[in-house]
PDB file of N, CA and C in Angstrom:
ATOM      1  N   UNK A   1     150.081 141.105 133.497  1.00  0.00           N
ATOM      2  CA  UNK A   1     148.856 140.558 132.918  1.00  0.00           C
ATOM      3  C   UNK A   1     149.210 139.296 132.141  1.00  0.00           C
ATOM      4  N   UNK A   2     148.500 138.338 132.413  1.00  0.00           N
ATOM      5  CA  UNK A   2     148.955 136.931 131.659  1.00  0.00           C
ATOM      6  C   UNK A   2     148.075 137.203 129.783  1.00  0.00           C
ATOM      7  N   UNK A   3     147.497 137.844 130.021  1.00  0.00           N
ATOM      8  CA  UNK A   3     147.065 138.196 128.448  1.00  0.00           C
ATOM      9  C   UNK A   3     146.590 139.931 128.107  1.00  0.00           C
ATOM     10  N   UNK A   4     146.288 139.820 126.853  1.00  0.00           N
ATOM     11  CA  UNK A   4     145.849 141.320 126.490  1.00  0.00           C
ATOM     12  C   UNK A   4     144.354 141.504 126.832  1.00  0.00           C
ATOM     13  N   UNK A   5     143.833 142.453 127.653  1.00  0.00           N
ATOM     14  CA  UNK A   5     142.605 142.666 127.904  1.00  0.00           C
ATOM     15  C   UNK A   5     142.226 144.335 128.718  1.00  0.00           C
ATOM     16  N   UNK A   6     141.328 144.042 129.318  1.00  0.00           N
ATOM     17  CA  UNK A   6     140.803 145.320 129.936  1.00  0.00           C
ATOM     18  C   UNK A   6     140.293 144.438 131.608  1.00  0.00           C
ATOM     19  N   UNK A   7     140.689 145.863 132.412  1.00  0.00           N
ATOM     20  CA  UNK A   7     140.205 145.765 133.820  1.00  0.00           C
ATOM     21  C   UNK A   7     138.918 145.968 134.055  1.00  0.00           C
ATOM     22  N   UNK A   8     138.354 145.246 134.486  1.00  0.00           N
ATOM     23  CA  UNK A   8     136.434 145.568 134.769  1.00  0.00           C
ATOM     24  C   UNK A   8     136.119 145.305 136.215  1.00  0.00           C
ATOM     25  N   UNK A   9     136.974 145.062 137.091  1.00  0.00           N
ATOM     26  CA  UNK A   9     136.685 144.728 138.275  1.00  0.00           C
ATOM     27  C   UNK A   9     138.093 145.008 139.064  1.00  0.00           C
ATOM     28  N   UNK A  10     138.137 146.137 140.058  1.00  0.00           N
ATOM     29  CA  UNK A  10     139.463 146.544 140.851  1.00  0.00           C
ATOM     30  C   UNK A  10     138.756 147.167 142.300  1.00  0.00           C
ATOM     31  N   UNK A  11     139.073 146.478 142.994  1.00  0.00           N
ATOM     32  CA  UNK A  11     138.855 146.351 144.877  1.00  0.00           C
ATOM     33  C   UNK A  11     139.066 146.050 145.775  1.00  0.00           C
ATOM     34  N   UNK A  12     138.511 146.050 146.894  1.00  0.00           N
ATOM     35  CA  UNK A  12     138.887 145.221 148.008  1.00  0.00           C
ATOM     36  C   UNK A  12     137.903 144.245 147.782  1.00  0.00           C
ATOM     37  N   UNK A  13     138.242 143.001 148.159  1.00  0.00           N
ATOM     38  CA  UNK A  13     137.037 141.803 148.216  1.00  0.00           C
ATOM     39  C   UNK A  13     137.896 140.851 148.773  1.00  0.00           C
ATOM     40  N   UNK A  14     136.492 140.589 149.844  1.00  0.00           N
ATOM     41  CA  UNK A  14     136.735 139.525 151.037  1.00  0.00           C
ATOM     42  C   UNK A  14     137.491 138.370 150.833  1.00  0.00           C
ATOM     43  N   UNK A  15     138.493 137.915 151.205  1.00  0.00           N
ATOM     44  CA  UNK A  15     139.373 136.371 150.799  1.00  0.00           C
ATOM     45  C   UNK A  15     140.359 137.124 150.380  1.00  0.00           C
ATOM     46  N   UNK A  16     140.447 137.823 149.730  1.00  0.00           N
ATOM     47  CA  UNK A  16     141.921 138.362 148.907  1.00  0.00           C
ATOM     48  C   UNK A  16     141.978 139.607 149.006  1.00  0.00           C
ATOM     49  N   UNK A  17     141.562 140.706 149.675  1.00  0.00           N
ATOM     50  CA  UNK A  17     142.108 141.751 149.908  1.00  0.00           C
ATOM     51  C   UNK A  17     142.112 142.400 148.607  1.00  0.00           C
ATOM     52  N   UNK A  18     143.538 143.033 148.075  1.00  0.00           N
ATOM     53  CA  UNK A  18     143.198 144.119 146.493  1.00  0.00           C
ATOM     54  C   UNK A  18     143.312 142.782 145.690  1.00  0.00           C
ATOM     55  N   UNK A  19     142.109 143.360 144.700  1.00  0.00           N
ATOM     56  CA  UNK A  19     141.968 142.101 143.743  1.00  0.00           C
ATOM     57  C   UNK A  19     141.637 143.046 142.409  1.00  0.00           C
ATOM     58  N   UNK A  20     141.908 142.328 141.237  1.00  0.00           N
ATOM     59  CA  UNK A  20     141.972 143.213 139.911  1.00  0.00           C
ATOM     60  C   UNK A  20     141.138 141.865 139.263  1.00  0.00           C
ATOM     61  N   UNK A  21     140.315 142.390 138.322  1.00  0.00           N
ATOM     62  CA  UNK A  21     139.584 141.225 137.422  1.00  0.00           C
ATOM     63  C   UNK A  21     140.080 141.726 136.037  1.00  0.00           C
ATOM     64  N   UNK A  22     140.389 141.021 135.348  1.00  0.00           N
ATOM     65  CA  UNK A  22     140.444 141.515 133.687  1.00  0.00           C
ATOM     66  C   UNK A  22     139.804 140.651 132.571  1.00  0.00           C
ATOM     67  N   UNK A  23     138.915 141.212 132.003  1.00  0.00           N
ATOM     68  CA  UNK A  23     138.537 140.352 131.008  1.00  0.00           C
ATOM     69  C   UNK A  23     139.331 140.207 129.526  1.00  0.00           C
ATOM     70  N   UNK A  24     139.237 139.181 129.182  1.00  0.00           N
ATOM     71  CA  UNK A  24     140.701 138.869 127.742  1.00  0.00           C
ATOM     72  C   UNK A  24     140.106 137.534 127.257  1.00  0.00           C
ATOM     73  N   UNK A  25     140.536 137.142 126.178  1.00  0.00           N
ATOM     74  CA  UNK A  25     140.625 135.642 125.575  1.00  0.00           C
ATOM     75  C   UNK A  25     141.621 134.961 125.521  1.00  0.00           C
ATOM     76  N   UNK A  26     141.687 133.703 125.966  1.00  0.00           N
ATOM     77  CA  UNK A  26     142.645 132.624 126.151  1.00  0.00           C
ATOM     78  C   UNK A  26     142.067 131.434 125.226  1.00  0.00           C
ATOM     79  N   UNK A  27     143.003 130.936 124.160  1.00  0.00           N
ATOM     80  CA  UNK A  27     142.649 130.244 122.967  1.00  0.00           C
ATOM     81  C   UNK A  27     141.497 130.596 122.469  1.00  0.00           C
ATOM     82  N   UNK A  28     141.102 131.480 121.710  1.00  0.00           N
ATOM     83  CA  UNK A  28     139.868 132.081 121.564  1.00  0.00           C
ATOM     84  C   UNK A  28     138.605 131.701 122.426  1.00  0.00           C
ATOM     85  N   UNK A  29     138.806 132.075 123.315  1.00  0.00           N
ATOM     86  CA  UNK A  29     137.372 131.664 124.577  1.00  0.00           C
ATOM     87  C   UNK A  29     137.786 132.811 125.488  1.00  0.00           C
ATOM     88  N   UNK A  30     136.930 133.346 125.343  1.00  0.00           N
ATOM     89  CA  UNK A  30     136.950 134.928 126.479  1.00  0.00           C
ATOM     90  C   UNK A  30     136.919 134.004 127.991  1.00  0.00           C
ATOM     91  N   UNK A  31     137.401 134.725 128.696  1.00  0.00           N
ATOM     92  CA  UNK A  31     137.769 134.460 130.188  1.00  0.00           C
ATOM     93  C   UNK A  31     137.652 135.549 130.845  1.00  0.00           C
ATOM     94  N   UNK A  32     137.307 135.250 132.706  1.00  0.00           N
ATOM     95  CA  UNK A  32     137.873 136.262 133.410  1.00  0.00           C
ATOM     96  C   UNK A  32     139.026 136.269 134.149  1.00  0.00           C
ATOM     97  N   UNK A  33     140.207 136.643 134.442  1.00  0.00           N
ATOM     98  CA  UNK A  33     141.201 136.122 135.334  1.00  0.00           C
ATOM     99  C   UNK A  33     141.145 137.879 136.683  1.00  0.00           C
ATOM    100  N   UNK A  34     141.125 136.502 137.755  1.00  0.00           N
ATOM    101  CA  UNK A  34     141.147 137.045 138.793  1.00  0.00           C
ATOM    102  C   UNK A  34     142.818 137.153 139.271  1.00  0.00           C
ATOM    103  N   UNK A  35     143.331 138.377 139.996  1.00  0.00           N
ATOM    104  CA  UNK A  35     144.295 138.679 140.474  1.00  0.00           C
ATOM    105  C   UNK A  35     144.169 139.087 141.500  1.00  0.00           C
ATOM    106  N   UNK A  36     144.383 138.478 142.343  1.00  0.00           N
ATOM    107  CA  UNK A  36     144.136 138.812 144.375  1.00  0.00           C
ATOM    108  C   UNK A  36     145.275 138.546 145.047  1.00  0.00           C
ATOM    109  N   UNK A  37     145.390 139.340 146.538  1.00  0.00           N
ATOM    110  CA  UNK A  37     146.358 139.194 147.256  1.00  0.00           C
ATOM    111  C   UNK A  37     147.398 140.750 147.040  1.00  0.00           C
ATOM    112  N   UNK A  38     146.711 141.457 145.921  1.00  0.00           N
ATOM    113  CA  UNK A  38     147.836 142.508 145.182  1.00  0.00           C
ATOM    114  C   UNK A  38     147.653 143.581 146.170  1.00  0.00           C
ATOM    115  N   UNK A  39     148.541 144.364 146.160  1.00  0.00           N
ATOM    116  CA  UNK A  39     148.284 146.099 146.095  1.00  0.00           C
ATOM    117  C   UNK A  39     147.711 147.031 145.533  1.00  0.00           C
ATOM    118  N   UNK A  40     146.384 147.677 145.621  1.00  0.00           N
ATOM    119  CA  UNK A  40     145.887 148.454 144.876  1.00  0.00           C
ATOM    120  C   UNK A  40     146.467 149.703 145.171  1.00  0.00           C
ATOM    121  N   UNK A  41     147.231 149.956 146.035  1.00  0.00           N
ATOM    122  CA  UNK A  41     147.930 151.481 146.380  1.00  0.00           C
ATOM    123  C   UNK A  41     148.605 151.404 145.191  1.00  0.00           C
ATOM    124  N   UNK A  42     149.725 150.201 144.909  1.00  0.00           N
ATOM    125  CA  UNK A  42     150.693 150.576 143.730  1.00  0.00           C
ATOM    126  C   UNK A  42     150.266 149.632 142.668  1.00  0.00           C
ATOM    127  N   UNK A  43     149.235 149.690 142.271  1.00  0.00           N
ATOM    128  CA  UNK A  43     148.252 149.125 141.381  1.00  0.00           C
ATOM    129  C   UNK A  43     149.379 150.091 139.721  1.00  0.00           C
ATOM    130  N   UNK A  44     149.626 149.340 139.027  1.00  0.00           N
ATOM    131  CA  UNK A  44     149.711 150.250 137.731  1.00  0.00           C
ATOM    132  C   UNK A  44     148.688 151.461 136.639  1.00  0.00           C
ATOM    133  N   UNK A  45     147.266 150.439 137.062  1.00  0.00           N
ATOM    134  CA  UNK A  45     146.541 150.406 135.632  1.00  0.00           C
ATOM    135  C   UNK A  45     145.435 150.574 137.173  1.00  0.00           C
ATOM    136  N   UNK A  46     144.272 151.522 135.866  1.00  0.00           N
ATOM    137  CA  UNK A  46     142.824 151.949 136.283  1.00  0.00           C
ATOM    138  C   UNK A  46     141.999 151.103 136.005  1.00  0.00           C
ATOM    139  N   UNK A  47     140.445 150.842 136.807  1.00  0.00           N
ATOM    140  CA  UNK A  47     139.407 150.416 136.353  1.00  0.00           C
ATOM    141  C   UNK A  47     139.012 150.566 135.077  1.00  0.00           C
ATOM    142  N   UNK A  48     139.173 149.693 133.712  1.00  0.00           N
ATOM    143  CA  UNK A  48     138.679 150.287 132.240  1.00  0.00           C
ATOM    144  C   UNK A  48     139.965 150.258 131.284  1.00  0.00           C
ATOM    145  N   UNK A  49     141.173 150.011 132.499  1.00  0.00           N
ATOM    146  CA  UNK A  49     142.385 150.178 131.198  1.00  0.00           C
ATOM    147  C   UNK A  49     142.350 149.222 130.739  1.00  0.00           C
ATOM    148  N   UNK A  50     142.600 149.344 129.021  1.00  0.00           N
ATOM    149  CA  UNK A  50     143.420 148.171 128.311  1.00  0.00           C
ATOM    150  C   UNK A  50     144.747 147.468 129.258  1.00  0.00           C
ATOM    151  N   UNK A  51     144.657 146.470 129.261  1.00  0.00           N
ATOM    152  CA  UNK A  51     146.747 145.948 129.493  1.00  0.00           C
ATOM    153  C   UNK A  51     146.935 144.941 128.408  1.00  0.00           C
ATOM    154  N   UNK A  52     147.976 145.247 128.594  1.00  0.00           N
ATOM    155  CA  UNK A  52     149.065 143.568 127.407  1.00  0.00           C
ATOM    156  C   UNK A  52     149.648 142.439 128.217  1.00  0.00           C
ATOM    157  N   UNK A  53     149.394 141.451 127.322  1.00  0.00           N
ATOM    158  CA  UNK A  53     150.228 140.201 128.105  1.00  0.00           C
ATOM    159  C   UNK A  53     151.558 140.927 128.620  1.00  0.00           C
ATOM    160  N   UNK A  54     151.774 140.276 130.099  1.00  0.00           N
ATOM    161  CA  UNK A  54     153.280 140.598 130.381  1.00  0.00           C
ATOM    162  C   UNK A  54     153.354 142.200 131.231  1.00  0.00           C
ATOM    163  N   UNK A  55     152.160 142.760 130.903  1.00  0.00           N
ATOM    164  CA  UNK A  55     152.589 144.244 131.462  1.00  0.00           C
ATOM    165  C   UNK A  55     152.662 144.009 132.776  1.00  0.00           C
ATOM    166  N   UNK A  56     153.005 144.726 133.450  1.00  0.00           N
ATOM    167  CA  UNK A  56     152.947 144.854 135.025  1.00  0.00           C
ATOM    168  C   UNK A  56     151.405 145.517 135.104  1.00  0.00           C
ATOM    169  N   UNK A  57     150.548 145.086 136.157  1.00  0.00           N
ATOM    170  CA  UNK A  57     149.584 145.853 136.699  1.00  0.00           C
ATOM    171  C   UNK A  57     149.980 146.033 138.178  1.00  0.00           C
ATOM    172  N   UNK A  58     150.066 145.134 138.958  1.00  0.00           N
ATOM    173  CA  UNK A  58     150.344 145.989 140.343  1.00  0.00           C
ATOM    174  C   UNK A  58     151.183 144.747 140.855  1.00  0.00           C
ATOM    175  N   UNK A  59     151.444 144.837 141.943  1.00  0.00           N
ATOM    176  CA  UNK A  59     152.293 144.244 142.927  1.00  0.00           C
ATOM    177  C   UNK A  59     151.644 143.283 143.865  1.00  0.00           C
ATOM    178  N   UNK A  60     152.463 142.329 144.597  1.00  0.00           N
ATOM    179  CA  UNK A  60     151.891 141.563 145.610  1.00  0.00           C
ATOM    180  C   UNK A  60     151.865 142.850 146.881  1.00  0.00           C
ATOM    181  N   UNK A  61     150.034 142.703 147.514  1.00  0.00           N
ATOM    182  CA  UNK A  61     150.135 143.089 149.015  1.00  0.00           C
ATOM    183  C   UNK A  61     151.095 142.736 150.128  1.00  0.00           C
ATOM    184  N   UNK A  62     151.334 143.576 150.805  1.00  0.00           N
ATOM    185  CA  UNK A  62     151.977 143.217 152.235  1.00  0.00           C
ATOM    186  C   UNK A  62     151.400 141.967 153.034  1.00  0.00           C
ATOM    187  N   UNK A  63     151.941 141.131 152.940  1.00  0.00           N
ATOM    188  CA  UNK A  63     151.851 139.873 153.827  1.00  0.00           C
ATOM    189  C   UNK A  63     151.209 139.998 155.208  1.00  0.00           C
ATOM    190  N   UNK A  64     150.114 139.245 155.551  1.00  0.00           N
ATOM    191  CA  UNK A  64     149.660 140.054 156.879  1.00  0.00           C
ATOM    192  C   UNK A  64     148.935 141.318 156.885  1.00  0.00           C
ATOM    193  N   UNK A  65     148.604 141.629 155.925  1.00  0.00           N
ATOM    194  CA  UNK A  65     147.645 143.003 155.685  1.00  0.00           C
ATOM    195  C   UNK A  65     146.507 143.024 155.665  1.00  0.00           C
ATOM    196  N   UNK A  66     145.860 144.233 155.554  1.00  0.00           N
ATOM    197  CA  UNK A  66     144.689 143.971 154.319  1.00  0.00           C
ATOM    198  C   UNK A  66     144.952 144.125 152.813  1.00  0.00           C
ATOM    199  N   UNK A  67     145.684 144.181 152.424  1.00  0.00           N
ATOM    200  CA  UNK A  67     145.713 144.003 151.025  1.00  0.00           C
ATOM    201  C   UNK A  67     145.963 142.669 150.454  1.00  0.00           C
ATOM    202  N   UNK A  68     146.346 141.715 151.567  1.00  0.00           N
ATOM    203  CA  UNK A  68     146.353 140.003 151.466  1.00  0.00           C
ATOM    204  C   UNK A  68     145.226 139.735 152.379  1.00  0.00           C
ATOM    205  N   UNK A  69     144.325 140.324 153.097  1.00  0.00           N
ATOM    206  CA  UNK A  69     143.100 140.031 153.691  1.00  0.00           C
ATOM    207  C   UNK A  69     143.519 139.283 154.592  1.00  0.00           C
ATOM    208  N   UNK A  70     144.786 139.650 155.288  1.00  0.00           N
ATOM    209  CA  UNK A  70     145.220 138.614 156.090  1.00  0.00           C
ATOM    210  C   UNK A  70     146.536 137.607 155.778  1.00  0.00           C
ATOM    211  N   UNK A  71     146.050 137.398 154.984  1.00  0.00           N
ATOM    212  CA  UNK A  71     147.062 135.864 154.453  1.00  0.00           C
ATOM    213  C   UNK A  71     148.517 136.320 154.211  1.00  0.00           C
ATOM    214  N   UNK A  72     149.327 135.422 153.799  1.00  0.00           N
ATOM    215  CA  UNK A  72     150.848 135.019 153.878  1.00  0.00           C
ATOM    216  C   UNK A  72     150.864 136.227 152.532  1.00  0.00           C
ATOM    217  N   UNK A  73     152.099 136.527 152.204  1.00  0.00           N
ATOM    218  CA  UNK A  73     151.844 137.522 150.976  1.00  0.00           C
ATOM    219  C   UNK A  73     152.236 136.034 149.515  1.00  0.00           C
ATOM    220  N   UNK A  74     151.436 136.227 148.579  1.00  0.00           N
ATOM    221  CA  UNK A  74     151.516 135.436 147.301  1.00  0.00           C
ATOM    222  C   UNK A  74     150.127 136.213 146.505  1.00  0.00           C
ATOM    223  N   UNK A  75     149.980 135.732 145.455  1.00  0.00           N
ATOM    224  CA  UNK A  75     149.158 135.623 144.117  1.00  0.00           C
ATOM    225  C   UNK A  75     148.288 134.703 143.739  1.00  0.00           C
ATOM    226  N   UNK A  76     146.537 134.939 144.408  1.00  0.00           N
ATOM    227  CA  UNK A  76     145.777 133.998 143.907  1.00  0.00           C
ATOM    228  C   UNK A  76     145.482 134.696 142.667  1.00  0.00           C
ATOM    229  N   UNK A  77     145.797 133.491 141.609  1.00  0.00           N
ATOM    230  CA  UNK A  77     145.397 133.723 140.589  1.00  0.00           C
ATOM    231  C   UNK A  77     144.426 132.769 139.729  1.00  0.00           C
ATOM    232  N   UNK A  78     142.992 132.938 139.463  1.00  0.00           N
ATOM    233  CA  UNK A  78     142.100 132.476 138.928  1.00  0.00           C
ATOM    234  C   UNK A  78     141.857 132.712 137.553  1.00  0.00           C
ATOM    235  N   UNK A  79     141.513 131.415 136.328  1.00  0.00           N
ATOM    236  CA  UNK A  79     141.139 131.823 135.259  1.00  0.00           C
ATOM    237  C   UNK A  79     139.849 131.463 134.943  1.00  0.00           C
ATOM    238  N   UNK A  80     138.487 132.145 135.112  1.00  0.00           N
ATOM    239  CA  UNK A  80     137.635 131.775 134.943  1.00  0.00           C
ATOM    240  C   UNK A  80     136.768 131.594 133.534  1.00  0.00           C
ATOM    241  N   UNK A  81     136.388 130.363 132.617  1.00  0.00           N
ATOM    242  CA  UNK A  81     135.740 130.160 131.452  1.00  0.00           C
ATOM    243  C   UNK A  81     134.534 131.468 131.109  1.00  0.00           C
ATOM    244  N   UNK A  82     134.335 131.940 130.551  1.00  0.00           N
ATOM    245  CA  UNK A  82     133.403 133.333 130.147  1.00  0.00           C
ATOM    246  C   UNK A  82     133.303 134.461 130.223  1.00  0.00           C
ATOM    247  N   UNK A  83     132.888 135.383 130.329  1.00  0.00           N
ATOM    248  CA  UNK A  83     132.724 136.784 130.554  1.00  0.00           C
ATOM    249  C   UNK A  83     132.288 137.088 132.068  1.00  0.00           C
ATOM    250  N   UNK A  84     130.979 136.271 132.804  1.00  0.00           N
ATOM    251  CA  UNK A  84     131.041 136.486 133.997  1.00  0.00           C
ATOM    252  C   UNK A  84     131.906 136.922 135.391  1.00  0.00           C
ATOM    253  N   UNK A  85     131.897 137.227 136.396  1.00  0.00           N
ATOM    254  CA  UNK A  85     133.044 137.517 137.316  1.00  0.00           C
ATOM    255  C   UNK A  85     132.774 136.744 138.271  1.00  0.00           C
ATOM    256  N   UNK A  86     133.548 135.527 138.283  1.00  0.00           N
ATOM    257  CA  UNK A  86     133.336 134.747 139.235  1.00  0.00           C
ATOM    258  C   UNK A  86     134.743 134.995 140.689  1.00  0.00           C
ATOM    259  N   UNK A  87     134.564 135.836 141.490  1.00  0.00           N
ATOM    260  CA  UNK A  87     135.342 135.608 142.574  1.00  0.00           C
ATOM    261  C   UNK A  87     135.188 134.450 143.874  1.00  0.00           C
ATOM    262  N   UNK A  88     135.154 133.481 143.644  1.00  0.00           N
ATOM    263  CA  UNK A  88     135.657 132.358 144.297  1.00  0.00           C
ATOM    264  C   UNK A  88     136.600 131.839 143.946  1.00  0.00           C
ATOM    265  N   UNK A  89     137.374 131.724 145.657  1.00  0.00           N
ATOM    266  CA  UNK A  89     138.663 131.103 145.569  1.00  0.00           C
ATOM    267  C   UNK A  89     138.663 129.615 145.407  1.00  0.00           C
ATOM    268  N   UNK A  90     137.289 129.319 146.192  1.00  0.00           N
ATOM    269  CA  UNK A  90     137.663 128.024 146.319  1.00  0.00           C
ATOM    270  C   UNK A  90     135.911 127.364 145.485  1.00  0.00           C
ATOM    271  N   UNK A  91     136.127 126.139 145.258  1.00  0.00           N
ATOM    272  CA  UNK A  91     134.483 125.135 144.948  1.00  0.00           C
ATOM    273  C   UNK A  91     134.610 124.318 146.129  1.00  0.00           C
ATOM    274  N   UNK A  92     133.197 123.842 146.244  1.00  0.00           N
ATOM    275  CA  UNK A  92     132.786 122.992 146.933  1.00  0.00           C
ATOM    276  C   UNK A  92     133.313 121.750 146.236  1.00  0.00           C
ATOM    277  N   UNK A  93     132.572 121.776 144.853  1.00  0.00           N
ATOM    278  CA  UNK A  93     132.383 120.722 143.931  1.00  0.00           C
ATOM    279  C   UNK A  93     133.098 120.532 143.119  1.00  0.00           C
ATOM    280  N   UNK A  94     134.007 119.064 142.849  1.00  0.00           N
ATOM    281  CA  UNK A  94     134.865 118.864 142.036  1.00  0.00           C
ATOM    282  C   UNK A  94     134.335 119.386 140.741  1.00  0.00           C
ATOM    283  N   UNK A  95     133.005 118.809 140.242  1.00  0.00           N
ATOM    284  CA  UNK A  95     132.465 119.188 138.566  1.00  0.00           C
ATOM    285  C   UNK A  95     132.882 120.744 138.926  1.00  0.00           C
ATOM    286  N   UNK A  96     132.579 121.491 139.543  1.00  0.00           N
ATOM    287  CA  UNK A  96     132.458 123.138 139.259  1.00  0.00           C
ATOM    288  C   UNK A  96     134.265 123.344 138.521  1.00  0.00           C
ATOM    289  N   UNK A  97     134.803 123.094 138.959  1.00  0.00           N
ATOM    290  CA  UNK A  97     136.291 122.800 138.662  1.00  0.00           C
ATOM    291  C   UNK A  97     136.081 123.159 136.923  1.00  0.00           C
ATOM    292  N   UNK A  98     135.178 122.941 136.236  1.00  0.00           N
ATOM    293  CA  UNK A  98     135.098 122.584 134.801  1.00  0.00           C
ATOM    294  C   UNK A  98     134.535 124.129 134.525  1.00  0.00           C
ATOM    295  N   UNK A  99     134.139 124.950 135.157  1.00  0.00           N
ATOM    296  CA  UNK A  99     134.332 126.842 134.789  1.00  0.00           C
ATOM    297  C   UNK A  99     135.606 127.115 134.686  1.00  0.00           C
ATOM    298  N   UNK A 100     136.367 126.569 135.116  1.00  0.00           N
ATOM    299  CA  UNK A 100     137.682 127.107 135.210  1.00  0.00           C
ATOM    300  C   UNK A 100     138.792 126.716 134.662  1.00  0.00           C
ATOM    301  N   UNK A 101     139.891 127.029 134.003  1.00  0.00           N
ATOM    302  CA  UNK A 101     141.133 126.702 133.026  1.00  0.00           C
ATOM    303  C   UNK A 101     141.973 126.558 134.175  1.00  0.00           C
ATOM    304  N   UNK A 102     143.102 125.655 133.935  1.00  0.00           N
ATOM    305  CA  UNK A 102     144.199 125.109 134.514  1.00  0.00           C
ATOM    306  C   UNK A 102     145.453 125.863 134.321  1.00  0.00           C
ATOM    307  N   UNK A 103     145.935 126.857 134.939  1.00  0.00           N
ATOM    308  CA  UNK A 103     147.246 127.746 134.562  1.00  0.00           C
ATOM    309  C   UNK A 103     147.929 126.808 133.914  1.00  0.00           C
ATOM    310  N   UNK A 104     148.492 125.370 134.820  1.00  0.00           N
ATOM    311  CA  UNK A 104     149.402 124.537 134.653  1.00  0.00           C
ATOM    312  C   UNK A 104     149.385 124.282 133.369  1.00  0.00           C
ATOM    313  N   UNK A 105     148.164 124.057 132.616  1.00  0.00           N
ATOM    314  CA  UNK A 105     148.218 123.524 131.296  1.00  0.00           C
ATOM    315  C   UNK A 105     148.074 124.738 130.196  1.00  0.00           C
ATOM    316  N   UNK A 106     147.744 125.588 130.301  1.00  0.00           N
ATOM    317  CA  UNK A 106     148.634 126.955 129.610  1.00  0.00           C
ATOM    318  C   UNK A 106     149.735 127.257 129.704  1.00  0.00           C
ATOM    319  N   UNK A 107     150.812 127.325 130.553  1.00  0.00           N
ATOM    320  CA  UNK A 107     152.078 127.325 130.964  1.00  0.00           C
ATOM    321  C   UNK A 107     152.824 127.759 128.737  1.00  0.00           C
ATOM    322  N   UNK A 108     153.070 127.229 128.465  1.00  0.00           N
ATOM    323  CA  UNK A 108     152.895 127.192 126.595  1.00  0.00           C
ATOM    324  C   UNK A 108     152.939 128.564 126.556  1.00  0.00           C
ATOM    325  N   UNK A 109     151.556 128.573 126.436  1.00  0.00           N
ATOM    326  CA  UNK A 109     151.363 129.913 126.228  1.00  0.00           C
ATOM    327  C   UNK A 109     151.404 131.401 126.277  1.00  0.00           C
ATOM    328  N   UNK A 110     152.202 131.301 127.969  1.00  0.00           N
ATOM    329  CA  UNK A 110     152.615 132.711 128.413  1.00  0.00           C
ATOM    330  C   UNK A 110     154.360 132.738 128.124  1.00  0.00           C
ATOM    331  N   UNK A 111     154.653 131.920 127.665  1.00  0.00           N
ATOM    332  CA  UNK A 111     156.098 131.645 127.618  1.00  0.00           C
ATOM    333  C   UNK A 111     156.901 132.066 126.600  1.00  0.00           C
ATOM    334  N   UNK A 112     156.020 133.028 125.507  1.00  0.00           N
ATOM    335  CA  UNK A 112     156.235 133.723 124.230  1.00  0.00           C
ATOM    336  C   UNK A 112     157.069 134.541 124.685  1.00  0.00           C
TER     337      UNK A 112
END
């Protein structure tokens, strides 16, 4: 888990196969961060658990699966601005870009 929060969203969903949502705050601004591409077989943590920065929740899916919905095996990982659950991987629109936080420029922050 890149921060301390709770799971509110754990499934299969289209584009990414097992995907975990957790809601948490990043510089005091609640967020949602999406975790797709994973394993929900060896998922750690339940729908509703607390986690901590750093814990393990689950694993990357099998490459070529459905638990990568197909795709190469890696970690889409999304940080979305608010409480909402936004699962899109991708925008159309450059402005939409502005719901969303830049891992790259947190980098700082998980590095405690």
């Amino acid at each position: 888990a890149i921060c301390d929060g709770k799971i509110i969203k754990k499934g299969f969903v289209s584009g990414y196969g097992g995907a975990m949502v957790e809601q948490c705050q990043i510089e005091n601004q609640p967020v949602t961060v999406i975790y797709g591409h994973i394993s929900l077989e060896n998922s750690k943590v339940g729908l509703g658990n607390s986690v901590k920065q750093k814990e393990i929740i689950s694993f990357l899916g099998r490459g070529e699966s459905p638990e990568t919905d197909g795709e190469r095996k890696h970690l889409h990982l999304g940080i979305h601005k608010g409480q909402e659950i936004d699962l899109r991987g991708y925008v159309k629109q450059k402005e939409e870009l502005g719901q969303w936080l830049d891992f790259q420029t947190l980098t700082s922050l998980f590095m405690k």
